[in-house]
PDB file of N, CA and C in Angstrom:
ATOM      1  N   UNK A   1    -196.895-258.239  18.327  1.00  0.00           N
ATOM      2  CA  UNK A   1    -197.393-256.965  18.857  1.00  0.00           C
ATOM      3  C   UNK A   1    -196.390-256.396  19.872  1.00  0.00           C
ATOM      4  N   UNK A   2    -195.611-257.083  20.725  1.00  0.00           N
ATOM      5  CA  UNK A   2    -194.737-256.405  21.827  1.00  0.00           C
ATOM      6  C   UNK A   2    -193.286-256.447  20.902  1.00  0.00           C
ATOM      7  N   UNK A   3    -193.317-257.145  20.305  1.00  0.00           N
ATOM      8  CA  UNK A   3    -192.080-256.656  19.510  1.00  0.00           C
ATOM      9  C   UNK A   3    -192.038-255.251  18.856  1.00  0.00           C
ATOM     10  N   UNK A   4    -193.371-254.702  17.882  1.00  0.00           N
ATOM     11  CA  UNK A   4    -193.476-253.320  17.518  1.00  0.00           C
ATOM     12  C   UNK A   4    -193.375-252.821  18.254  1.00  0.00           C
ATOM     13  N   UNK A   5    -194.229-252.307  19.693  1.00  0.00           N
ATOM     14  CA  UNK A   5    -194.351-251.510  20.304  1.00  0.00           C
ATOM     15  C   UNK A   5    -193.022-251.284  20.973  1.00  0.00           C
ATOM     16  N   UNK A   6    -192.340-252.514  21.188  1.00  0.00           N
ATOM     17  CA  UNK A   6    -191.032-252.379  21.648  1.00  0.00           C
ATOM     18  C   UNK A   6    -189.985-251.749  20.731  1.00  0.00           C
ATOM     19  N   UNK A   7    -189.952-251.918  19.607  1.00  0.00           N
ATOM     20  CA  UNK A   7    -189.895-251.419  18.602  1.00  0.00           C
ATOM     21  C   UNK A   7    -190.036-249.543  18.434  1.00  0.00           C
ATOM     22  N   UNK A   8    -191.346-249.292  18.503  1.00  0.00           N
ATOM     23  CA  UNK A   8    -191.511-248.060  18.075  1.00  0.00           C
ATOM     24  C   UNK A   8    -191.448-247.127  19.308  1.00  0.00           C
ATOM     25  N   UNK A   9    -191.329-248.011  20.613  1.00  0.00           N
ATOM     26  CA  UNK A   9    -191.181-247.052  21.488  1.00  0.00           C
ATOM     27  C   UNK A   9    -189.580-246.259  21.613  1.00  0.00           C
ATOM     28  N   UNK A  10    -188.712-247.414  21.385  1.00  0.00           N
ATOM     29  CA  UNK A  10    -187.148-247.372  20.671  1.00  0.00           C
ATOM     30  C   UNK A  10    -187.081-246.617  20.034  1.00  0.00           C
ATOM     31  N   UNK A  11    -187.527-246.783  18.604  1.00  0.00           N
ATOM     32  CA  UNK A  11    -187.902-245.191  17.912  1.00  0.00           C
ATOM     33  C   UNK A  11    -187.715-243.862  18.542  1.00  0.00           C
ATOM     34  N   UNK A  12    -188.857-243.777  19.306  1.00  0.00           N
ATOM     35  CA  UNK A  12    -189.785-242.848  19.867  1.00  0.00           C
ATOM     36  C   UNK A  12    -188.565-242.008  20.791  1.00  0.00           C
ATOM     37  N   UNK A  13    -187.678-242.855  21.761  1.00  0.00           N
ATOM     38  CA  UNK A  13    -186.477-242.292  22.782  1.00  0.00           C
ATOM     39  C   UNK A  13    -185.799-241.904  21.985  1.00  0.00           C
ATOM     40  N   UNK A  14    -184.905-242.496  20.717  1.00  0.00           N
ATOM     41  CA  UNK A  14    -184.016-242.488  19.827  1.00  0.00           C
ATOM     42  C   UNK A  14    -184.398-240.690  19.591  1.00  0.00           C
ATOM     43  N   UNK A  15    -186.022-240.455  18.925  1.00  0.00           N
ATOM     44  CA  UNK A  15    -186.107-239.176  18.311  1.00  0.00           C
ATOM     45  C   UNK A  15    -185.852-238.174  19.180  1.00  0.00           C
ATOM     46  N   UNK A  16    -186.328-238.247  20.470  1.00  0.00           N
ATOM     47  CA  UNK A  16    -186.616-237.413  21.980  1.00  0.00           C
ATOM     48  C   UNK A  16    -185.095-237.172  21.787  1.00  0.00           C
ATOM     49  N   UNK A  17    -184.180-238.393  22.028  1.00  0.00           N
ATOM     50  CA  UNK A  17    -182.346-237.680  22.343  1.00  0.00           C
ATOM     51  C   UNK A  17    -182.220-236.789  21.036  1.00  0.00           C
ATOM     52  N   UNK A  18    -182.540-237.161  19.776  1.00  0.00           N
ATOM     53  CA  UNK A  18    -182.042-236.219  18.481  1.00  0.00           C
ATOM     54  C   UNK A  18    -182.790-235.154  18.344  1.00  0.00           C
ATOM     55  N   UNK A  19    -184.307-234.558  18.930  1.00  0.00           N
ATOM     56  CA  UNK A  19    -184.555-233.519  18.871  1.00  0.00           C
ATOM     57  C   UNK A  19    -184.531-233.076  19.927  1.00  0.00           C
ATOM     58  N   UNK A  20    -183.982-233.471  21.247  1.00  0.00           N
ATOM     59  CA  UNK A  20    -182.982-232.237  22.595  1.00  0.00           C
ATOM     60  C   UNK A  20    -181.877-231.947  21.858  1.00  0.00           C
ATOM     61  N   UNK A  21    -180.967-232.748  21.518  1.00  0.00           N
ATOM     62  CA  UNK A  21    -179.944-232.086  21.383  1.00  0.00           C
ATOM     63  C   UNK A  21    -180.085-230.980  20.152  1.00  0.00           C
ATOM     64  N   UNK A  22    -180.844-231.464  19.030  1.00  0.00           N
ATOM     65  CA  UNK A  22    -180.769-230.500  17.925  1.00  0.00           C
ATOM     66  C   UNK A  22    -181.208-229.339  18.939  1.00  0.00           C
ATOM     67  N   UNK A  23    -182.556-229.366  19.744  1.00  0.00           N
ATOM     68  CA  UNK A  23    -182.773-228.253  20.579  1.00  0.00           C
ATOM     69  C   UNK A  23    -181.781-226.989  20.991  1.00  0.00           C
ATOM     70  N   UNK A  24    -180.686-228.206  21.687  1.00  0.00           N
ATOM     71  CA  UNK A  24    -179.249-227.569  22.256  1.00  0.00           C
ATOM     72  C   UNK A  24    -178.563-226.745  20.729  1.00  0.00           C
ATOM     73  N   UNK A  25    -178.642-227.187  20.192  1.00  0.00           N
ATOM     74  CA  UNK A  25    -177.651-226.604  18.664  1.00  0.00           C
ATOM     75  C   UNK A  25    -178.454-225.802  18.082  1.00  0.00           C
ATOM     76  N   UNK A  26    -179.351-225.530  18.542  1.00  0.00           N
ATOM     77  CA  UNK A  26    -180.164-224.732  17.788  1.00  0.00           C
ATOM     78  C   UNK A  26    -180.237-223.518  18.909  1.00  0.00           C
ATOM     79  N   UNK A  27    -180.773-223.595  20.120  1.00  0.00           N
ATOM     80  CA  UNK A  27    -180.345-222.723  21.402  1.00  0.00           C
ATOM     81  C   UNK A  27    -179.193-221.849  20.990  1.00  0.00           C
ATOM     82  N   UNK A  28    -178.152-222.654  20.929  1.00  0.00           N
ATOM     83  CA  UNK A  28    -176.881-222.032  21.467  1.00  0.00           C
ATOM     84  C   UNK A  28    -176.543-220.994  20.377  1.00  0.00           C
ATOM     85  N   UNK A  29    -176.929-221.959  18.656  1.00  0.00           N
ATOM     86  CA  UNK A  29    -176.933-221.009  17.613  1.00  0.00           C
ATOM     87  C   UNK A  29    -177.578-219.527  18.181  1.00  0.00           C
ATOM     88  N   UNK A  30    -178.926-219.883  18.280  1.00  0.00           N
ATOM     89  CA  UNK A  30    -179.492-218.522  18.758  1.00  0.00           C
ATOM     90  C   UNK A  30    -178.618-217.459  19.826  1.00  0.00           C
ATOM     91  N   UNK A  31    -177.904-217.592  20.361  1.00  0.00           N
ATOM     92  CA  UNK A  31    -177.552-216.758  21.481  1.00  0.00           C
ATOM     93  C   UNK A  31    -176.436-216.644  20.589  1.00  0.00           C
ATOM     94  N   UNK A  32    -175.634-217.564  19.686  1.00  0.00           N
ATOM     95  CA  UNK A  32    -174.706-216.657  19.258  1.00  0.00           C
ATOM     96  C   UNK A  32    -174.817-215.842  18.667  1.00  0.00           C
ATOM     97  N   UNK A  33    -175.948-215.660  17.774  1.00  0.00           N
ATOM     98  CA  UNK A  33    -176.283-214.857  16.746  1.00  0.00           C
ATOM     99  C   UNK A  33    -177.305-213.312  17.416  1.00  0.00           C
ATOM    100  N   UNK A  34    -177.745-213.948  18.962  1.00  0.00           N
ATOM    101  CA  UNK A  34    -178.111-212.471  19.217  1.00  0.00           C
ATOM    102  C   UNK A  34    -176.994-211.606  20.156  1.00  0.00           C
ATOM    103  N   UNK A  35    -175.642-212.316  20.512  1.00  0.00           N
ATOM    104  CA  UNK A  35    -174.748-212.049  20.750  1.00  0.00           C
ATOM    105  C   UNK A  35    -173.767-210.896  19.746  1.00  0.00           C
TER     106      UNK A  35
END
C-alpha cells in the first residue's frame, strides 16, 4: 500500500511539472498569435 501511493503520488508531481509547463507553451503560443 505505501509503495502505490508512493508510487502514484510520483505520478501525480511528474503530471503537475508536464501540465505547467505545457501551460507555459501554450501561454506564450497564445500571445504570439494575438501579437
Amino acid at each position: 500500500m505505501t509503495f502505490n501511493s508512493e508510487f502514484l503520488k510520483n505520478n501525480i508531481e511528474n503530471w503537475k511539472d508536464k501540465w505547467d509547463s505545457n501551460l507555459e507553451g501554450f501561454s506564450s503560443a497564445k500571445v504570439c498569435i494575438s501579437l
